[in-house]
C-alpha atoms as a PDB file:
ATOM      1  CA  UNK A   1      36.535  90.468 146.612  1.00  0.00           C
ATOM      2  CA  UNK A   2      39.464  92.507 146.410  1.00  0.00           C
ATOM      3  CA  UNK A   3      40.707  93.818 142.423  1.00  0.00           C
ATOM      4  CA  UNK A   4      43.516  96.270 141.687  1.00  0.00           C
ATOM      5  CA  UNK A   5      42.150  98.676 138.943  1.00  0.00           C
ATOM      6  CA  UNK A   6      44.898  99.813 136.510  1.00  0.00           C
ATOM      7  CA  UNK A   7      42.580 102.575 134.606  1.00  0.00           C
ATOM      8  CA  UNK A   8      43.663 104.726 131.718  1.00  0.00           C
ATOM      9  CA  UNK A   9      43.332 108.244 132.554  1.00  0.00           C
ATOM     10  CA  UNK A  10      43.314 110.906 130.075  1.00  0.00           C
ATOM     11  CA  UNK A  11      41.317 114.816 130.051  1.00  0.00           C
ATOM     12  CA  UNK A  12      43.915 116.329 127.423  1.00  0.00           C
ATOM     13  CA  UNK A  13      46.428 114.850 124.600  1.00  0.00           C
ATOM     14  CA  UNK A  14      48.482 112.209 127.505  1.00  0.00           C
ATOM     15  CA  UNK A  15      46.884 109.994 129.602  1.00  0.00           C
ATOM     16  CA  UNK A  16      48.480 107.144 131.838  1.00  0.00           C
ATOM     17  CA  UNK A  17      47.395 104.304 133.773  1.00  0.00           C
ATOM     18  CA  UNK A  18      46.494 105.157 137.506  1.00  0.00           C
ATOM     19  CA  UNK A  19      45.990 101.786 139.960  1.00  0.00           C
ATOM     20  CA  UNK A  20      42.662 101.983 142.978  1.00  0.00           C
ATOM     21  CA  UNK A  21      42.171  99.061 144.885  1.00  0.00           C
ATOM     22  CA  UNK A  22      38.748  98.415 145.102  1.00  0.00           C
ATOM     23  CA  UNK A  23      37.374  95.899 147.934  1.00  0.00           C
ATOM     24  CA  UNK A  24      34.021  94.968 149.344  1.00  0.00           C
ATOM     25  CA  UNK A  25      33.260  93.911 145.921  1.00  0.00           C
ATOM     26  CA  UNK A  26      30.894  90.595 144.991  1.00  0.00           C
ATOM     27  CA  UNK A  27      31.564  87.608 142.345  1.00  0.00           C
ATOM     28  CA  UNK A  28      27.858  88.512 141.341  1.00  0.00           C
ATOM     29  CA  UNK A  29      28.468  92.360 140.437  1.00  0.00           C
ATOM     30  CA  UNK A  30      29.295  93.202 136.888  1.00  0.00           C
ATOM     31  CA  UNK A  31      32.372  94.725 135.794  1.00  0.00           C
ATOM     32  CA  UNK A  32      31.032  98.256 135.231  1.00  0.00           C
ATOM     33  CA  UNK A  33      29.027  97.807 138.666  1.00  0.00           C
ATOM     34  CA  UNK A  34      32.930  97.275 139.977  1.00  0.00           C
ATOM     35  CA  UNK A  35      33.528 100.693 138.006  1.00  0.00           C
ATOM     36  CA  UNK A  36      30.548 102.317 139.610  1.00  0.00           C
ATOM     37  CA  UNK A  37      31.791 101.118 143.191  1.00  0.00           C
ATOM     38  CA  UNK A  38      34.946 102.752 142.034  1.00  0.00           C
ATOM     39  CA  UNK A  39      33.220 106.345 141.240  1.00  0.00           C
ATOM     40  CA  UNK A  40      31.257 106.362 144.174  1.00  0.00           C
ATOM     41  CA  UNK A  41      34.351 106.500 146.309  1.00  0.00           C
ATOM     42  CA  UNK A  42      36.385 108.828 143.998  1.00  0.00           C
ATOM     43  CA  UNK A  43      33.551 111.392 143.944  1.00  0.00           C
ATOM     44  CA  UNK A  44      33.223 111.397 148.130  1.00  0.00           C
ATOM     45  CA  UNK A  45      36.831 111.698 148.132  1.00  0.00           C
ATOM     46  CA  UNK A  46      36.258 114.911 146.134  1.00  0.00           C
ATOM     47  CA  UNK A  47      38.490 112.941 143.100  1.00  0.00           C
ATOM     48  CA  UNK A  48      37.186 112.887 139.132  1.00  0.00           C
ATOM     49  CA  UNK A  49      35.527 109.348 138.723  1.00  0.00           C
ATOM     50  CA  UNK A  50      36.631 107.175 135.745  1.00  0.00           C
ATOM     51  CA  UNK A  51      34.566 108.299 132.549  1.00  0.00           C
ATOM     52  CA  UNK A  52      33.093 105.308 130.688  1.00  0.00           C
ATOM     53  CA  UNK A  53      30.220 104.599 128.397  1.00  0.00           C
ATOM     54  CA  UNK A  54      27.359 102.770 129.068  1.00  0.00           C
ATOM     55  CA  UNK A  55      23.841 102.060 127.819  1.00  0.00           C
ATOM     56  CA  UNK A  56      21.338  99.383 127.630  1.00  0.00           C
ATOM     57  CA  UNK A  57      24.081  97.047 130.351  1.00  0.00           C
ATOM     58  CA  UNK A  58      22.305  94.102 128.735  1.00  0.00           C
ATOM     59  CA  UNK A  59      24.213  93.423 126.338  1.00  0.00           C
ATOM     60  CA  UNK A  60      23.012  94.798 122.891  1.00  0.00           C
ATOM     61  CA  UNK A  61      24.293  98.068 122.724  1.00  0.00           C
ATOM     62  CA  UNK A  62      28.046  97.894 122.716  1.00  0.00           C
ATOM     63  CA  UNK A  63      28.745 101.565 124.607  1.00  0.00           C
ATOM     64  CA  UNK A  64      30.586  99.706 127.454  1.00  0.00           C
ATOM     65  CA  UNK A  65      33.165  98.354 125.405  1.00  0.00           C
ATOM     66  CA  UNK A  66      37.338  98.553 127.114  1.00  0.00           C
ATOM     67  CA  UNK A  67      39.744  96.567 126.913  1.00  0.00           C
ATOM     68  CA  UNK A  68      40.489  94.295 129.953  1.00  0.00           C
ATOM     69  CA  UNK A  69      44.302  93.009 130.190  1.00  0.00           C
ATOM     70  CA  UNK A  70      44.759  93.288 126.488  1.00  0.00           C
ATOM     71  CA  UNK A  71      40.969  91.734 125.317  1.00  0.00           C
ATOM     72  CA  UNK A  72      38.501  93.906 124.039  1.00  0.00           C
ATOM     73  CA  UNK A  73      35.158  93.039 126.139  1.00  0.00           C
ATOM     74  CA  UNK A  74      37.721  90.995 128.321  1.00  0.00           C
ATOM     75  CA  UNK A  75      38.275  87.281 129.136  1.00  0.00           C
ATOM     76  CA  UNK A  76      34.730  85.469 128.324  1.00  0.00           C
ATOM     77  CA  UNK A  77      33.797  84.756 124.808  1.00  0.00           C
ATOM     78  CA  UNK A  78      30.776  85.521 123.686  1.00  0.00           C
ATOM     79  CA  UNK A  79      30.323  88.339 126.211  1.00  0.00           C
ATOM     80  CA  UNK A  80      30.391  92.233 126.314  1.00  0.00           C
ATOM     81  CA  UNK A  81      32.398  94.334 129.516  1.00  0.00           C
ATOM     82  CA  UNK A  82      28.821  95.408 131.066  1.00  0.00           C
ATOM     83  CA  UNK A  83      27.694  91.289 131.044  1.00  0.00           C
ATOM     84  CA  UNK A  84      31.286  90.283 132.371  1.00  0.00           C
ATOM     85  CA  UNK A  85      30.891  89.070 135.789  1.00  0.00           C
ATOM     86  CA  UNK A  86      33.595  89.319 138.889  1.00  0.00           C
ATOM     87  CA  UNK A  87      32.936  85.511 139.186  1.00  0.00           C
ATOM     88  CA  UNK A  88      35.271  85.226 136.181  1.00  0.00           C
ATOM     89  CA  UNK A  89      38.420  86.677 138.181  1.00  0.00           C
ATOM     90  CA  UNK A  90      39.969  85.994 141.326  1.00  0.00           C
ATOM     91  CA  UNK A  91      40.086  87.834 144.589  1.00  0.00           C
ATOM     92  CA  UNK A  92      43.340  89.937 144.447  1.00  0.00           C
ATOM     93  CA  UNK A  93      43.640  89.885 140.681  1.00  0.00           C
ATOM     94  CA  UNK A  94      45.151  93.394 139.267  1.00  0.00           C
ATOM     95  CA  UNK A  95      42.961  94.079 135.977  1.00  0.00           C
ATOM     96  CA  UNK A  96      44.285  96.879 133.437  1.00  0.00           C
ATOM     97  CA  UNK A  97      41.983  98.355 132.241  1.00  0.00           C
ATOM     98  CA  UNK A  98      41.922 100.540 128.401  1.00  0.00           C
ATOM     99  CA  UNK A  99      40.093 102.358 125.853  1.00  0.00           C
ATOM    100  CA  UNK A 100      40.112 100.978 122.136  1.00  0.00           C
ATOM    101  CA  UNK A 101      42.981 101.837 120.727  1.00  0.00           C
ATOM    102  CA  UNK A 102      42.780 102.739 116.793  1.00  0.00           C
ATOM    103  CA  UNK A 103      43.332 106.118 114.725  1.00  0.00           C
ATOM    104  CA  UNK A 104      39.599 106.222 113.861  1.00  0.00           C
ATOM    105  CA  UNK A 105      38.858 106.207 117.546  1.00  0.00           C
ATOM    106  CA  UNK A 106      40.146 108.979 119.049  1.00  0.00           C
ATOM    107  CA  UNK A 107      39.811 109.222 122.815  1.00  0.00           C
ATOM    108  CA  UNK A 108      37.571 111.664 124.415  1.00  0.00           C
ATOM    109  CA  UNK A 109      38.497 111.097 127.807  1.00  0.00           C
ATOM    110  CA  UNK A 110      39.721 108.139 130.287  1.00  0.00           C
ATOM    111  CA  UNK A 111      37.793 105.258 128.760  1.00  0.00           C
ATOM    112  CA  UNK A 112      35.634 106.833 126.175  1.00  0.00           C
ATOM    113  CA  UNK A 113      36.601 106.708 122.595  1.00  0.00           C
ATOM    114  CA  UNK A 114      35.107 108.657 119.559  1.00  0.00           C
ATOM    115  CA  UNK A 115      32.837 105.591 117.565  1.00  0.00           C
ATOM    116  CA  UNK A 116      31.360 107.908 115.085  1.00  0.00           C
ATOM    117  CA  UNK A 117      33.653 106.874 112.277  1.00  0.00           C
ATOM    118  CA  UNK A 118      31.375 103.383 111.813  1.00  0.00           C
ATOM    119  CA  UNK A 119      28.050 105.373 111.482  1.00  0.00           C
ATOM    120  CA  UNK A 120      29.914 107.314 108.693  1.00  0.00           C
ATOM    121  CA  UNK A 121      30.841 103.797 107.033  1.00  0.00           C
ATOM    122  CA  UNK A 122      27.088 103.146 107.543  1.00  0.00           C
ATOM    123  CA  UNK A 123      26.052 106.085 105.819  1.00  0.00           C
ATOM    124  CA  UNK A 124      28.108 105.297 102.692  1.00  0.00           C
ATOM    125  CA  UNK A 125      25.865 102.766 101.880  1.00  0.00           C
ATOM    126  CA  UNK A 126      23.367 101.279 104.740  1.00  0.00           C
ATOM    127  CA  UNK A 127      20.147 101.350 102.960  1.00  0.00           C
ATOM    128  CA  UNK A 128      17.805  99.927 100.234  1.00  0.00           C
ATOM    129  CA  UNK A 129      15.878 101.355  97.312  1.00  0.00           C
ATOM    130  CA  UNK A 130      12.356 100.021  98.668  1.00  0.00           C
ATOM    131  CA  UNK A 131       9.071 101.823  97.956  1.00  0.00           C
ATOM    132  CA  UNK A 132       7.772 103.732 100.752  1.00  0.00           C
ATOM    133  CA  UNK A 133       4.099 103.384 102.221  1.00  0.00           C
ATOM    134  CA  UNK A 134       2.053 100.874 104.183  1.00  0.00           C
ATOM    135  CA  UNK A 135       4.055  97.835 105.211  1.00  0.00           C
ATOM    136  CA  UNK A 136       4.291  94.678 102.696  1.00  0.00           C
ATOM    137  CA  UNK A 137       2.535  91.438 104.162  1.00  0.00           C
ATOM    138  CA  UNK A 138       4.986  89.068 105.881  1.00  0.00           C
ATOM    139  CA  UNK A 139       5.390  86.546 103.229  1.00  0.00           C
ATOM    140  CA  UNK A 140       4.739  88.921  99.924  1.00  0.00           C
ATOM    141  CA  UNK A 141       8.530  88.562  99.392  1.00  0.00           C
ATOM    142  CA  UNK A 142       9.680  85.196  99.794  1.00  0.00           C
ATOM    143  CA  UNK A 143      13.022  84.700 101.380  1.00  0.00           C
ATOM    144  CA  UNK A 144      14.765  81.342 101.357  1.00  0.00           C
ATOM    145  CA  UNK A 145      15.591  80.082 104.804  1.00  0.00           C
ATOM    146  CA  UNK A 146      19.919  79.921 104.814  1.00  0.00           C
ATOM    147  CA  UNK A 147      19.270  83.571 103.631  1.00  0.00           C
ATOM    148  CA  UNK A 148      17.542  84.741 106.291  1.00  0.00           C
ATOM    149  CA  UNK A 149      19.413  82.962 108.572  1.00  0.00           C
ATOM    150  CA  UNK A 150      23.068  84.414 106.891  1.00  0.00           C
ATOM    151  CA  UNK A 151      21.443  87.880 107.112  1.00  0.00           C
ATOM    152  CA  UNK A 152      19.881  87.506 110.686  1.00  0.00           C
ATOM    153  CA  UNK A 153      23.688  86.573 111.885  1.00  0.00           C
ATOM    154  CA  UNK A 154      25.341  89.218 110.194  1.00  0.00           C
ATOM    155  CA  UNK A 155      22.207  91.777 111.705  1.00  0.00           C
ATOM    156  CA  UNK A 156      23.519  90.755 115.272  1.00  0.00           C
ATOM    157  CA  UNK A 157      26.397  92.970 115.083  1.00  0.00           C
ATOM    158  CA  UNK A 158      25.594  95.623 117.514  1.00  0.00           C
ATOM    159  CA  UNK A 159      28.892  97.663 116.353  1.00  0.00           C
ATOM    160  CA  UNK A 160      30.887  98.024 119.524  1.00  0.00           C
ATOM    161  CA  UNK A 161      34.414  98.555 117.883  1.00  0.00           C
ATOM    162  CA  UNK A 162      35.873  95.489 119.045  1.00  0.00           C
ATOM    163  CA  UNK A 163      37.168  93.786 115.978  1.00  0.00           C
ATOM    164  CA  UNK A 164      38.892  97.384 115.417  1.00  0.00           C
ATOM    165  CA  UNK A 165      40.224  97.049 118.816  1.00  0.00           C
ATOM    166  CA  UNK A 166      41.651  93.533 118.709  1.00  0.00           C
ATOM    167  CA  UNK A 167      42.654  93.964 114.955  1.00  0.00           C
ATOM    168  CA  UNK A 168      46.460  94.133 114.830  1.00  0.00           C
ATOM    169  CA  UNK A 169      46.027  96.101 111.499  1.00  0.00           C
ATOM    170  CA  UNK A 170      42.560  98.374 113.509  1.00  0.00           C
ATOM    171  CA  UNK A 171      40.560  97.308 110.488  1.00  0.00           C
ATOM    172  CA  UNK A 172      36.618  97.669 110.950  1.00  0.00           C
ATOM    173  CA  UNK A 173      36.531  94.639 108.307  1.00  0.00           C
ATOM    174  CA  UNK A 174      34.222  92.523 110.266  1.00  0.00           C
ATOM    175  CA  UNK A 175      32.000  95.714 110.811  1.00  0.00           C
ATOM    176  CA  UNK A 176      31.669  96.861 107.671  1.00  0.00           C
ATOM    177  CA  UNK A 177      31.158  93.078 106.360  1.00  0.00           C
ATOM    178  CA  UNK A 178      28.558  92.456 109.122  1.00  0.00           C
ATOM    179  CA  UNK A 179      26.607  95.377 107.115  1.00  0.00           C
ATOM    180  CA  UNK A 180      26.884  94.973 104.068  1.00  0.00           C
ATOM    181  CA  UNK A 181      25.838  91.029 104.581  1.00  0.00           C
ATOM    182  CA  UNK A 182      22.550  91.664 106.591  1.00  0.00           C
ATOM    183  CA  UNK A 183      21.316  94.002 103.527  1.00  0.00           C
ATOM    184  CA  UNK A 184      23.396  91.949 100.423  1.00  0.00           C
ATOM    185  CA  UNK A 185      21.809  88.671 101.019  1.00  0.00           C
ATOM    186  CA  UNK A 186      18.327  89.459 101.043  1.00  0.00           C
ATOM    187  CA  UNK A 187      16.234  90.547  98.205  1.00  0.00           C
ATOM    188  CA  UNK A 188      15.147  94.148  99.302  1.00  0.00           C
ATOM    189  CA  UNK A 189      19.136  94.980  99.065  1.00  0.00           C
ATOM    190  CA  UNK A 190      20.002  93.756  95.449  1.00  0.00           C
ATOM    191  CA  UNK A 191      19.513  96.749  93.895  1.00  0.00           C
ATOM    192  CA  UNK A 192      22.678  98.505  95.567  1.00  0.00           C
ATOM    193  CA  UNK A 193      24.386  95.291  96.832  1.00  0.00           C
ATOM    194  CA  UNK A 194      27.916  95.598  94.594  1.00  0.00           C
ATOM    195  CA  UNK A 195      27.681  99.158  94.575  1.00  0.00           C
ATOM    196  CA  UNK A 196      27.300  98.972  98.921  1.00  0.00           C
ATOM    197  CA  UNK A 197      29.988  97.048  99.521  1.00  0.00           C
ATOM    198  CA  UNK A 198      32.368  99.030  96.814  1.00  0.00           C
ATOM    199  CA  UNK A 199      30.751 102.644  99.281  1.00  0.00           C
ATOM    200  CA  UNK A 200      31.167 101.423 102.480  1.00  0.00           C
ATOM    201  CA  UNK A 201      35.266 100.017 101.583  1.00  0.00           C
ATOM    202  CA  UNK A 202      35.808 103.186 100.232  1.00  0.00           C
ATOM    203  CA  UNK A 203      34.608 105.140 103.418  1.00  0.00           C
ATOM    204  CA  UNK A 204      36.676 102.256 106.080  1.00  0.00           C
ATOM    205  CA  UNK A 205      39.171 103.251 103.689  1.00  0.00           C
ATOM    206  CA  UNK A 206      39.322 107.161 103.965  1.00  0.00           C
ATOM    207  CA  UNK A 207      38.667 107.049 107.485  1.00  0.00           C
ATOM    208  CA  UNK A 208      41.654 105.553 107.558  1.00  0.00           C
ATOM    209  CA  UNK A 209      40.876 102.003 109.147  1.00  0.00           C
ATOM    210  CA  UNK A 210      43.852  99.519 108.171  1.00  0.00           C
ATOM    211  CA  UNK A 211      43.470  96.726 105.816  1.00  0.00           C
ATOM    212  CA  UNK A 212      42.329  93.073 106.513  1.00  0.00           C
ATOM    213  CA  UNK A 213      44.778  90.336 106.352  1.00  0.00           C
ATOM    214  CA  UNK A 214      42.242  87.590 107.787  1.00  0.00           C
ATOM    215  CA  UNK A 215      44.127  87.796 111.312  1.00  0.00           C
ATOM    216  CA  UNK A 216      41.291  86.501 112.953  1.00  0.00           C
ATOM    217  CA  UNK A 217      41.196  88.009 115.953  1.00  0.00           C
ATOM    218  CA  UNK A 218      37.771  90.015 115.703  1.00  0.00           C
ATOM    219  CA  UNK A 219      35.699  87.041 115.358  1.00  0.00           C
ATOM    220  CA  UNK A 220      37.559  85.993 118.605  1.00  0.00           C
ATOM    221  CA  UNK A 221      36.686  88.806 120.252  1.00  0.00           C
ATOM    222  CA  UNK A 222      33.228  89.853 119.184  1.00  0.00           C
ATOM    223  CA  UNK A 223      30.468  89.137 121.545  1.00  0.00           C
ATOM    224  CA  UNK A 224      27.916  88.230 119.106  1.00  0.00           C
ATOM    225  CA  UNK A 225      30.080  85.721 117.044  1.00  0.00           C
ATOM    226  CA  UNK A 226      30.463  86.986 113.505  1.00  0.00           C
ATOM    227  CA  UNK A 227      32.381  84.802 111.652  1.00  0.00           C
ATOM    228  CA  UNK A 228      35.244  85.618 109.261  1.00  0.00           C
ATOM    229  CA  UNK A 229      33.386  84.205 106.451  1.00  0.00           C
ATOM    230  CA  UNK A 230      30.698  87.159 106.494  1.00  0.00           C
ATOM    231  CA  UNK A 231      34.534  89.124 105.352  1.00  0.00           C
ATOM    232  CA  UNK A 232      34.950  86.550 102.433  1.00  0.00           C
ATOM    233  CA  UNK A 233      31.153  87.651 101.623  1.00  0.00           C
ATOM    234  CA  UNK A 234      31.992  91.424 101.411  1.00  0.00           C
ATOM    235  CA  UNK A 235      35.449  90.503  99.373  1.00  0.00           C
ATOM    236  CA  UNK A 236      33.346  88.793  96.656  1.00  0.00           C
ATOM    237  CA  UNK A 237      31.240  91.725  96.468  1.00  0.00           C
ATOM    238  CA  UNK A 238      33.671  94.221  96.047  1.00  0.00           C
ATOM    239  CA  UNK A 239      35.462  92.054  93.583  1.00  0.00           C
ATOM    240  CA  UNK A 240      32.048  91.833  91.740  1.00  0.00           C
ATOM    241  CA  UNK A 241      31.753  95.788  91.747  1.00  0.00           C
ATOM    242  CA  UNK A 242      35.380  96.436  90.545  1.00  0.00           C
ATOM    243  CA  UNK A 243      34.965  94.187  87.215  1.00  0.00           C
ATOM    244  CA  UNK A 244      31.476  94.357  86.152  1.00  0.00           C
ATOM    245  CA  UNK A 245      29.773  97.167  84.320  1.00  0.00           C
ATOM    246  CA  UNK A 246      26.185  95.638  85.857  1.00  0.00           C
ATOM    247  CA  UNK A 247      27.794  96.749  89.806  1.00  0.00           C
ATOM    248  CA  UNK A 248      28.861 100.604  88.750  1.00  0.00           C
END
């Protein structure tokens, strides 16, 4: 295969798209392998290869996430940029390729943008007043099943930025919902469940993701299929910790 790679490039404040044409390239590689094909020739030409980040490339870890022609993850559903396969374009095809584009992100360089801003929103309020000490037995705290199951699909977010990326508003919404879910519905996170979700929308807030108008477009885009009712969740909450004196 043949692909023209439109890549952002950027070292300083301005960056611009710069096009290689990259052959010799197989439908089985992965898109970053295409991006590592791409390096290899820039750095024996003597040329700066394309930063990007990358991790686990299985999957679970979100550090490869770009936008491909205007998608965050690009064109499969379901699927993050390092499990996107050259099968899923055509010989020839020119593929732009982007960084995530939000005010909390800030780009470091070429591809690589500044994620730090959703640990913070973690901080504000990812945890749970448990006592410390030997682990509890499996079953010593009973959990009913569409619980575990509501907070086992909100725990799948592995919090690559792409709902901030495809958001029109660059909300982190589905994020922030995803965490406060996977801790609210279970019984270890009770104690702090109102007062969570009122933390963490003040921190999205201040570091100054936009607002949520139920768009839709980062459950379209996120590759482990959170769905927009996981935001209604977090919205109840917060409502809940606004008007009640029990959720100050």
């Amino acid at each position: 295969m043949k692909l023209t790679l439109r890549i952002w490039r950027q070292h300083d404040d301005d960056g611009r798209l710069v096009d290689y044409e990259v052959d010799g390239l197989s439908a089985d590689m992965s898109f970053l392998e295409a991006l590592d094909v791409l390096n290899e020739r820039l750095v024996l030409a003597g040329d700066e290869p394309v930063a990007f980040d990358h991790d686990c490339r299985e999957g679970i870890c979100g550090a490869c996430g770009v936008m491909i022609n205007g998608v965050a993850h690009g064109p499969e559903k379901a699927t993050t940029a390092c499990q996107l396969h050259l099968r899923h374009f055509r010989d020839g095809d020119v593929l732009t390729v982007e960084p995530w584009r939000a005010q909390p992100f800030p780009v470091v360089r070429d591809l690589v943008v500044d994620r730090s801003a959703l640990d913070r929103i973690v901080r504000a309020g990812g945890y749970v007043s448990v006592s410390t000490g030997s682990a509890p037995d499996a079953h010593a705290l009973p959990v009913p099943k569409p619980d575990a199951d509501t907070a086992f699909e909100a725990a799948a977010c592995i919090g690559c930025g792409a709902c901030v990326a495809a958001c029109p508003n660059g909300s982190a919404m589905l994020f922030t919902a995803a965490k406060t879910t996977h801790l609210g519905v279970l019984p270890q996170g009770q104690p702090e469940r109102y007062s969570r979700a009122r933390d963490m929308v003040a921190e999205h807030d201040a570091l100054g993701f936009g607002g949520c108008t139920n768009a839709g477009e980062c459950t379209s885009v996120c590759p482990k299929g959170i769905p927009l009712t996981t935001i209604a969740r977090l919205n109840g909450d917060l409502l809940r910790a606004h008007t009640t004196r029990s959720a100050r």
